[in-house]
Each structure stands twice: as C-alpha cells, then as structure tokens.
PDB file of N, CA and C in Angstrom:
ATOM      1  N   UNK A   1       7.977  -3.425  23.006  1.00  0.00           N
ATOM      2  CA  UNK A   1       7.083  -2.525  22.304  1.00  0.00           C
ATOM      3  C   UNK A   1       7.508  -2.379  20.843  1.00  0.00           C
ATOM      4  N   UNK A   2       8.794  -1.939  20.492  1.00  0.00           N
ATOM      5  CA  UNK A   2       9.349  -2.260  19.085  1.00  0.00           C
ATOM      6  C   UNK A   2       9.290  -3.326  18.351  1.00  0.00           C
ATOM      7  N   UNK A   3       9.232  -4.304  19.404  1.00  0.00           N
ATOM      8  CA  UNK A   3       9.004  -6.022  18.218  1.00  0.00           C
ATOM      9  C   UNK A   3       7.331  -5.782  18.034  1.00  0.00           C
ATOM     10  N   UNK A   4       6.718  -5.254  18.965  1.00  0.00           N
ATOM     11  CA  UNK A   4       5.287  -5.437  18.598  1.00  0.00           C
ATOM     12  C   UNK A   4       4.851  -4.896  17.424  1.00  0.00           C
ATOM     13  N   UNK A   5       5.308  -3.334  17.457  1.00  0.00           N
ATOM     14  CA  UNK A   5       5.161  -2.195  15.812  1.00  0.00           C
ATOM     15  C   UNK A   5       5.503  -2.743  15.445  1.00  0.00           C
ATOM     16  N   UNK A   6       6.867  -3.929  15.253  1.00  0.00           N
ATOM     17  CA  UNK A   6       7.622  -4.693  13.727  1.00  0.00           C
ATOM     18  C   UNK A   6       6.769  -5.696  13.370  1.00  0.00           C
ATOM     19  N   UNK A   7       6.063  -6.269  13.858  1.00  0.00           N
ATOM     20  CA  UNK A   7       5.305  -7.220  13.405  1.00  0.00           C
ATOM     21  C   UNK A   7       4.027  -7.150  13.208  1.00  0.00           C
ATOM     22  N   UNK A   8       3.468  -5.859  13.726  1.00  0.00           N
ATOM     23  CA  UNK A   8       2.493  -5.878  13.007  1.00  0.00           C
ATOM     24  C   UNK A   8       2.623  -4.610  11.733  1.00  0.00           C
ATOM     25  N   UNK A   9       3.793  -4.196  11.430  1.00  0.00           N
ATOM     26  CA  UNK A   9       3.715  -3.584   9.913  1.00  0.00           C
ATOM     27  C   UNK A   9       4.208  -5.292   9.121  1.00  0.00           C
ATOM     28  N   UNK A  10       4.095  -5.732   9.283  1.00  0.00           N
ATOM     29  CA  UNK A  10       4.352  -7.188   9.011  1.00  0.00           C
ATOM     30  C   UNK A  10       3.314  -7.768   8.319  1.00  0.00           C
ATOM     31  N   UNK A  11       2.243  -7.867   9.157  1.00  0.00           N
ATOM     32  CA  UNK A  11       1.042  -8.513   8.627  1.00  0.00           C
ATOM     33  C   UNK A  11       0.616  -8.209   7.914  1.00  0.00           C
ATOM     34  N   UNK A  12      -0.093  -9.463   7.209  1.00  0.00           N
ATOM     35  CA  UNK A  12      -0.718  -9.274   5.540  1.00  0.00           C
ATOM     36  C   UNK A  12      -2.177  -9.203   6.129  1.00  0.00           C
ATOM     37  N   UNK A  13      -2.914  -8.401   5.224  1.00  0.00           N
ATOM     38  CA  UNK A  13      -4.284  -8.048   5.125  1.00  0.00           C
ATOM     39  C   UNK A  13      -5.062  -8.661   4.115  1.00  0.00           C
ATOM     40  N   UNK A  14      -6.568  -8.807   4.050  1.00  0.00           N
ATOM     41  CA  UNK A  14      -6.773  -9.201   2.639  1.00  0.00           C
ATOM     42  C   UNK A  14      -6.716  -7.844   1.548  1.00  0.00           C
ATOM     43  N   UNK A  15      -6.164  -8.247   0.736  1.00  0.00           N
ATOM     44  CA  UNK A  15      -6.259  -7.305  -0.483  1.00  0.00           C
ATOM     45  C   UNK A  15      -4.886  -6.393  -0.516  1.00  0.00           C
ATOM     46  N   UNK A  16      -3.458  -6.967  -0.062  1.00  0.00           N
ATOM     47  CA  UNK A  16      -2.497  -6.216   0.125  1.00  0.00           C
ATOM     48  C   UNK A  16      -2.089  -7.060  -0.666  1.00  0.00           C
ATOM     49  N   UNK A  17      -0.814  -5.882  -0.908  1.00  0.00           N
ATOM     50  CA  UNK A  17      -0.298  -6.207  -2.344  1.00  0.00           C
ATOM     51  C   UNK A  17       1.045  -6.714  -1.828  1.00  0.00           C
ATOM     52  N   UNK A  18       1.696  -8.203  -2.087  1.00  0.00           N
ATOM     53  CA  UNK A  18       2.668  -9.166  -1.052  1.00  0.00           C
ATOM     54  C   UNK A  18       4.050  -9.435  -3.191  1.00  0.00           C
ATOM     55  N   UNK A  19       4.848  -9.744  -2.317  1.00  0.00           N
ATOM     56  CA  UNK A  19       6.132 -10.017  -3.161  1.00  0.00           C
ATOM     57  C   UNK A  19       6.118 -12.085  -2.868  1.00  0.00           C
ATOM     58  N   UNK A  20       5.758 -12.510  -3.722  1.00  0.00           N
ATOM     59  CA  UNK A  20       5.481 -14.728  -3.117  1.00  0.00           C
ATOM     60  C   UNK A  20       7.312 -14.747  -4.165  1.00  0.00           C
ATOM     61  N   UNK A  21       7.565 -15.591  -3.292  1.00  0.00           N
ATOM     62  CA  UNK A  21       8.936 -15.816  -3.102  1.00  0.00           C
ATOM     63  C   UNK A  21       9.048 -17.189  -2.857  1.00  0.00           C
ATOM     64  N   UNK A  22       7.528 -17.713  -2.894  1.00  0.00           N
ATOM     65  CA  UNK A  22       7.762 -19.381  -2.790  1.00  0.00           C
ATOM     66  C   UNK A  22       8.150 -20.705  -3.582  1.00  0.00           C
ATOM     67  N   UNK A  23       7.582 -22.137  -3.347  1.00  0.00           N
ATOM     68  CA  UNK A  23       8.441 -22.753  -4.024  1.00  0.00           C
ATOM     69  C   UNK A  23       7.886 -23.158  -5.568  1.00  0.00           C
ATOM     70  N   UNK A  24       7.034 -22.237  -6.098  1.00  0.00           N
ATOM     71  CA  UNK A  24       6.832 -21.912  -7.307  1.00  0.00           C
ATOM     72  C   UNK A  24       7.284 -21.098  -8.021  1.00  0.00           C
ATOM     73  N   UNK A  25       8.376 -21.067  -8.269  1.00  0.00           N
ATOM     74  CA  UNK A  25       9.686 -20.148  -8.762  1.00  0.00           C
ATOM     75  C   UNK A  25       8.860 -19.485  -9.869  1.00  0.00           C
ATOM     76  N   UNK A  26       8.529 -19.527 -10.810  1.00  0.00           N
ATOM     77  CA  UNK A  26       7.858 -19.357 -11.690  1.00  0.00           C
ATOM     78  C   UNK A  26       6.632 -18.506 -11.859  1.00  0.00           C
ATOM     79  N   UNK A  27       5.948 -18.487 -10.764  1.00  0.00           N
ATOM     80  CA  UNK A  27       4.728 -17.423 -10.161  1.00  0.00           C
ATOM     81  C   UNK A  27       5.263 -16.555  -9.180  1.00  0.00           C
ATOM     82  N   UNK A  28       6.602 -16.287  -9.165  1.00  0.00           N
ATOM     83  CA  UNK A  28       7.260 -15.184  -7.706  1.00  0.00           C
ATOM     84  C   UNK A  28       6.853 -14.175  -8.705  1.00  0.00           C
ATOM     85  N   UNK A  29       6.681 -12.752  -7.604  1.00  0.00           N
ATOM     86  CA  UNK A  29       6.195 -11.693  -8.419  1.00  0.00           C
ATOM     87  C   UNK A  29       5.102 -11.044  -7.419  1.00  0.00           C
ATOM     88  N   UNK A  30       4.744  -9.770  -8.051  1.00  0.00           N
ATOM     89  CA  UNK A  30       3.610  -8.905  -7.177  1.00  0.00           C
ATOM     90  C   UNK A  30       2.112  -9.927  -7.594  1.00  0.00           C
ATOM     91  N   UNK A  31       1.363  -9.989  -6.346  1.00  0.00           N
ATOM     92  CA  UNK A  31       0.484 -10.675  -6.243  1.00  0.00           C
ATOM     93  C   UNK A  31      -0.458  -9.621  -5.297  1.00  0.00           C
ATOM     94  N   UNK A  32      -2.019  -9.859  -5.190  1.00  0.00           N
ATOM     95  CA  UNK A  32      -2.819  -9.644  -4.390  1.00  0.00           C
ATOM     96  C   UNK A  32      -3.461 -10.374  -3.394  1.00  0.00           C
ATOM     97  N   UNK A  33      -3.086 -10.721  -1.784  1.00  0.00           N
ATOM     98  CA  UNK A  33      -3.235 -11.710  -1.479  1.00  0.00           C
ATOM     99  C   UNK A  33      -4.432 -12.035  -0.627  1.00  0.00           C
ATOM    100  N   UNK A  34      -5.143 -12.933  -0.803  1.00  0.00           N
ATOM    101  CA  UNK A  34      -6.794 -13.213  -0.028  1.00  0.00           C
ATOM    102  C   UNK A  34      -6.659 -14.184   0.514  1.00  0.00           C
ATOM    103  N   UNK A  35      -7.363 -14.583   1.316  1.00  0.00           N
ATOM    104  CA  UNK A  35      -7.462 -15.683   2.302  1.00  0.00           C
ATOM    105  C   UNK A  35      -7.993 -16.817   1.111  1.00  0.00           C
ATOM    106  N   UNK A  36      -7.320 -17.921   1.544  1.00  0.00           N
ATOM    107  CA  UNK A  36      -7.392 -19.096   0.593  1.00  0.00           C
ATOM    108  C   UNK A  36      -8.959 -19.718   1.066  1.00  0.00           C
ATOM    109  N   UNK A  37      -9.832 -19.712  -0.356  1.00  0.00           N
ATOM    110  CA  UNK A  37     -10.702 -20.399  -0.029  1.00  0.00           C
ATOM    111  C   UNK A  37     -11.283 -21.363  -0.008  1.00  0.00           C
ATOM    112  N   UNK A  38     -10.241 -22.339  -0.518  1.00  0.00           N
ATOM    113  CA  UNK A  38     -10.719 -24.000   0.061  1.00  0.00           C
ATOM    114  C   UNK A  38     -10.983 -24.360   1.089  1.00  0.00           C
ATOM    115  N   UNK A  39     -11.845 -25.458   1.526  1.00  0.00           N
ATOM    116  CA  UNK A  39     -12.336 -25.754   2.709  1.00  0.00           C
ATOM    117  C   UNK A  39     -11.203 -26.399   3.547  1.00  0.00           C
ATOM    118  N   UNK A  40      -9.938 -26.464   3.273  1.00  0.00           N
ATOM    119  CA  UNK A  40      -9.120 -27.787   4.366  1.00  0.00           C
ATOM    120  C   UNK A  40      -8.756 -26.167   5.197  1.00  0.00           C
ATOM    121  N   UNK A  41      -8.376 -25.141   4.257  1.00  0.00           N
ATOM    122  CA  UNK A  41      -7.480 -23.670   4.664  1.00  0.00           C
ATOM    123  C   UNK A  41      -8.559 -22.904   5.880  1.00  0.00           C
ATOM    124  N   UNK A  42     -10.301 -22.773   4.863  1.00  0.00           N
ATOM    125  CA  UNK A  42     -11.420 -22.797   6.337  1.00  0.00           C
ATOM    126  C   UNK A  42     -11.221 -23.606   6.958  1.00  0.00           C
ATOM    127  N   UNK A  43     -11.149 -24.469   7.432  1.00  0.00           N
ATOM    128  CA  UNK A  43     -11.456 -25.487   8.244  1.00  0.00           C
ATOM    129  C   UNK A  43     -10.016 -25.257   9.713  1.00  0.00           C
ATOM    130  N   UNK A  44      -9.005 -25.537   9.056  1.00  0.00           N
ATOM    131  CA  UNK A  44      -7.786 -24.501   9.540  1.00  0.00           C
ATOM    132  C   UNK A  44      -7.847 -23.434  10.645  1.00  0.00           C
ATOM    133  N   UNK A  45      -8.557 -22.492   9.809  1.00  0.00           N
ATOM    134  CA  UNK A  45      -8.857 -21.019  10.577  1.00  0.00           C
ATOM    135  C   UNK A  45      -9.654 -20.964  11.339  1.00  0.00           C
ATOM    136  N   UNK A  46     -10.897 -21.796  11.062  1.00  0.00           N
ATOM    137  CA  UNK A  46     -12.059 -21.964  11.867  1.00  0.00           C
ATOM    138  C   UNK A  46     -11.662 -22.428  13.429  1.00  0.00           C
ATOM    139  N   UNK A  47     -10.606 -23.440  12.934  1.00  0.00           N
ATOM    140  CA  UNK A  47      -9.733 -23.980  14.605  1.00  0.00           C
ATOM    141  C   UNK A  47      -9.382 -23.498  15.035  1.00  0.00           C
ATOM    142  N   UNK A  48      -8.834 -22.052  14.212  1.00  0.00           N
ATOM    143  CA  UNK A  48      -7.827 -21.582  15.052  1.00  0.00           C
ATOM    144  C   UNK A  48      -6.310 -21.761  14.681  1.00  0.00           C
ATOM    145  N   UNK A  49      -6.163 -22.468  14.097  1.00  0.00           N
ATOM    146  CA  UNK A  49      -4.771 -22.851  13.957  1.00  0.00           C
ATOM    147  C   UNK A  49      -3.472 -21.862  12.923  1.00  0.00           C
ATOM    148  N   UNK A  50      -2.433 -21.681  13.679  1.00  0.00           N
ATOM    149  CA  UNK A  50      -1.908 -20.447  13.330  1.00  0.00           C
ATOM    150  C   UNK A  50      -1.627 -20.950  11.911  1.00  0.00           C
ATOM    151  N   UNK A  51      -1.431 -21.909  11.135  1.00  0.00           N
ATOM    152  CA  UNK A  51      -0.990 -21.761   9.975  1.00  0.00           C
ATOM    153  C   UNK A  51      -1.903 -21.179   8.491  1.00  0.00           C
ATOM    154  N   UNK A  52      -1.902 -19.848   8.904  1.00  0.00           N
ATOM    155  CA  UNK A  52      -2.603 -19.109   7.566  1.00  0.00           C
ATOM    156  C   UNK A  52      -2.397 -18.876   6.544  1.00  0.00           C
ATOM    157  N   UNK A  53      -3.112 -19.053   5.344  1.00  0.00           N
ATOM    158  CA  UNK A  53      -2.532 -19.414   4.160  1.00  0.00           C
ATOM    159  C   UNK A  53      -3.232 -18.639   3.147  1.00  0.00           C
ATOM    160  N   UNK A  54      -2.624 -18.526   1.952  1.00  0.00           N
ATOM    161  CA  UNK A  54      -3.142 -17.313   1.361  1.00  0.00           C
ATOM    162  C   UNK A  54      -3.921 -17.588  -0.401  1.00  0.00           C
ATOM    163  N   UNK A  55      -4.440 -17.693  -0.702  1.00  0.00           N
ATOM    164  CA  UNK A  55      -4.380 -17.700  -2.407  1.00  0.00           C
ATOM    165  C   UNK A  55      -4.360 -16.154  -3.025  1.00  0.00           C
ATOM    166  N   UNK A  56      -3.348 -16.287  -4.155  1.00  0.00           N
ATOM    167  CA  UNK A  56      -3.080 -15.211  -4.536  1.00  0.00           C
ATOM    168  C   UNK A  56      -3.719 -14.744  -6.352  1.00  0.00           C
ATOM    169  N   UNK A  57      -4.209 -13.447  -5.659  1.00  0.00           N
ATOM    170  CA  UNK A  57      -4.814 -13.147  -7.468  1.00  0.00           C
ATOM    171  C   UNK A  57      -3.659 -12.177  -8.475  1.00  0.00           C
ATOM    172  N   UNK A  58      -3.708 -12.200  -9.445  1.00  0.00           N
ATOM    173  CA  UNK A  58      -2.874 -10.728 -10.326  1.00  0.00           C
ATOM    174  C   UNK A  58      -3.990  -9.658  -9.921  1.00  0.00           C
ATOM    175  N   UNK A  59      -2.761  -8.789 -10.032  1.00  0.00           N
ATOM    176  CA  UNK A  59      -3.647  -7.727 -10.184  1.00  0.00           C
ATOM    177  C   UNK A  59      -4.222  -6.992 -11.068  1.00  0.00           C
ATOM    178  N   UNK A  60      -3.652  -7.554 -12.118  1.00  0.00           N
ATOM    179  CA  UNK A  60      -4.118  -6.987 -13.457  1.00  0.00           C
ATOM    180  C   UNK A  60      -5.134  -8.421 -14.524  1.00  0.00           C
ATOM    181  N   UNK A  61      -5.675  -9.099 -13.256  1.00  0.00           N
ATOM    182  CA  UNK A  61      -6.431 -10.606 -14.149  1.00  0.00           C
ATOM    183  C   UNK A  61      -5.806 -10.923 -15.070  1.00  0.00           C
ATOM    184  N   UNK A  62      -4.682 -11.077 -15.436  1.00  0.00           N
ATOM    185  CA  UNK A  62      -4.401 -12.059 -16.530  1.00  0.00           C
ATOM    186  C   UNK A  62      -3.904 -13.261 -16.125  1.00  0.00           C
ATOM    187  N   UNK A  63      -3.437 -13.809 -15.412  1.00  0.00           N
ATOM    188  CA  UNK A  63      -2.837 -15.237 -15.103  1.00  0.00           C
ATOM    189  C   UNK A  63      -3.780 -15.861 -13.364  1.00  0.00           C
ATOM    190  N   UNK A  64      -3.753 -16.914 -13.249  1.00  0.00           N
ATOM    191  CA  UNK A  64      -4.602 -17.897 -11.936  1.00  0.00           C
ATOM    192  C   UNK A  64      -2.913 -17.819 -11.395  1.00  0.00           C
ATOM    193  N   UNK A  65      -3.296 -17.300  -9.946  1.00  0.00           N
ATOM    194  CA  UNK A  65      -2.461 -17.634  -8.919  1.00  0.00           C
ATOM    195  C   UNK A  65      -2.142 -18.420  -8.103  1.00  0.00           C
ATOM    196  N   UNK A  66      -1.195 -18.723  -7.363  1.00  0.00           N
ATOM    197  CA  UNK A  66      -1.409 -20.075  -6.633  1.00  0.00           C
ATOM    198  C   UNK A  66      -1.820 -19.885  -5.171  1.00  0.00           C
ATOM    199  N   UNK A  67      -2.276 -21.239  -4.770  1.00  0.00           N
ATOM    200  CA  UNK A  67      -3.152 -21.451  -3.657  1.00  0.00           C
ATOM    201  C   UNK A  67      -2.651 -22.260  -2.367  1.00  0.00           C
ATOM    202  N   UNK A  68      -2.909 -21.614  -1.120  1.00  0.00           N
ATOM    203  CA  UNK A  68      -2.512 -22.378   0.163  1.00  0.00           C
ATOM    204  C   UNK A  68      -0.706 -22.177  -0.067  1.00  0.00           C
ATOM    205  N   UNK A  69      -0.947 -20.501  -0.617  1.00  0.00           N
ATOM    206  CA  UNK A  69       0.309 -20.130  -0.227  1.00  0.00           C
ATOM    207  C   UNK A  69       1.142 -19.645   1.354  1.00  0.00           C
ATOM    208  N   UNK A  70       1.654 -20.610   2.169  1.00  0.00           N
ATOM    209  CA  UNK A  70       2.376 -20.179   3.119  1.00  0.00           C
ATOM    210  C   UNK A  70       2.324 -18.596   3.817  1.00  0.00           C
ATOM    211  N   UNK A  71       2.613 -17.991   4.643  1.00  0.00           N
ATOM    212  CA  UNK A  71       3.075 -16.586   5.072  1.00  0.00           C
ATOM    213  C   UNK A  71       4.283 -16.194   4.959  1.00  0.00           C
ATOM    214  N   UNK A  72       5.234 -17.505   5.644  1.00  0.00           N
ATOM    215  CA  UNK A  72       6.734 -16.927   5.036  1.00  0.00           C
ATOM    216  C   UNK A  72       6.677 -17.455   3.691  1.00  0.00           C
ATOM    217  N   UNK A  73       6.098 -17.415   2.649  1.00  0.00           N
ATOM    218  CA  UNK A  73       6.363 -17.415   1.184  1.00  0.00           C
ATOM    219  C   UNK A  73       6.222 -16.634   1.115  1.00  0.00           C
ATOM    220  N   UNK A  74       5.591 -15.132   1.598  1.00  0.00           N
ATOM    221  CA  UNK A  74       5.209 -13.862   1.308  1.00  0.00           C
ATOM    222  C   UNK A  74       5.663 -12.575   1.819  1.00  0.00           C
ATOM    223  N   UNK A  75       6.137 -11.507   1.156  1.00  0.00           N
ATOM    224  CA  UNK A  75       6.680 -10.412   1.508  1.00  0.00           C
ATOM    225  C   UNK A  75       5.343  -9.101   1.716  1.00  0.00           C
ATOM    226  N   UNK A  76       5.230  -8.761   2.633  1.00  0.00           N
ATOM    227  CA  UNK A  76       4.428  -7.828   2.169  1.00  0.00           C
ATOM    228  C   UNK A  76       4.810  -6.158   1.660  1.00  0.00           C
ATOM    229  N   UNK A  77       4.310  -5.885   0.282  1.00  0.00           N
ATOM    230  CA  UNK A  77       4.860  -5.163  -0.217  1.00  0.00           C
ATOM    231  C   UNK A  77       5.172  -3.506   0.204  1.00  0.00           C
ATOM    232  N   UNK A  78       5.620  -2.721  -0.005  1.00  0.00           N
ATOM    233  CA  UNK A  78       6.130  -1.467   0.735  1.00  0.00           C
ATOM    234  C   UNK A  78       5.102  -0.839  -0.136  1.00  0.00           C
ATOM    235  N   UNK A  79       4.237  -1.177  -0.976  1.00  0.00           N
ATOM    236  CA  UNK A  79       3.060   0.046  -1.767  1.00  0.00           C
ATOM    237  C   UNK A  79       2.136   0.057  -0.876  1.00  0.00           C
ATOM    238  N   UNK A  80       1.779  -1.100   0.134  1.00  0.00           N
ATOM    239  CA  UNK A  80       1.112  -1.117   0.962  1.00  0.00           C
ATOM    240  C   UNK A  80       1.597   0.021   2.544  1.00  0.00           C
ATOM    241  N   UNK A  81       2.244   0.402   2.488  1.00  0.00           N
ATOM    242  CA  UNK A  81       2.470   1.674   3.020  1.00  0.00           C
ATOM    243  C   UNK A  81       2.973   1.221   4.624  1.00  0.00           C
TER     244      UNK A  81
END
C-alpha cells in the first residue's frame, strides 16, 4: 500500500512543473511537461507501450524545450504539491 502512495505522488501529469536532469546538460532546469507530440511518441501510446515521453515547454516562453524526453530524465517538482 505504501509503494502504491509512493508512486503515484511520483507521476507526472500534463502541465506539472518536473526538474529534466537529462542527457541535455544544458536544458536541465524547471520545465513544464506535456505529452510529446510527434507522431512516433502517439503512435507509442496509442499501443500502449509503457515508454512515455514528454516534450517540455518554459514556463516563462522564452527558450524551445526538448522533445521525447524520457520519465527517468524527469523529477517531478515539489511546487506541484
């Protein structure tokens, strides 16, 4: 029952605010994260297939985020409550 509550304060939502820690060293940082919308990432989900992936926006629009970002690349952030 405790692993279950731990993992799902775990999960990312669309529009939660995640810490990317991935292998774009350079774009790590607070991000807003949405379901990636290229068609290979639909196509993916549509199957079913657990590997969900994220594209990420700023939250303040100034910079393009990166795309068919991983889950463990992503922290989800503690503002998200």
């Amino acid at each position: 029952m405790h692993t279950t509550l731990f993992h799902s304060i775990e999960l990312i939502e669309p529009g939660d605010l995640v810490l990317y820690h991935g292998s774009l060293t350079d774009l790590h940082g607070l991000w807003l994260a949405i379901p990636c919308p290229c068609r290979a990432c639909h196509a993916m989900d549509a199957l079913g297939l657990p590997d969900v992936r994220f594209a990420l926006a700023d939250p303040w629009g100034e910079r393009p985020g990166p795309i068919h970002a991983h889950r463990e690349s992503l922290t989800r952030s503690a503002a998200c409550g």
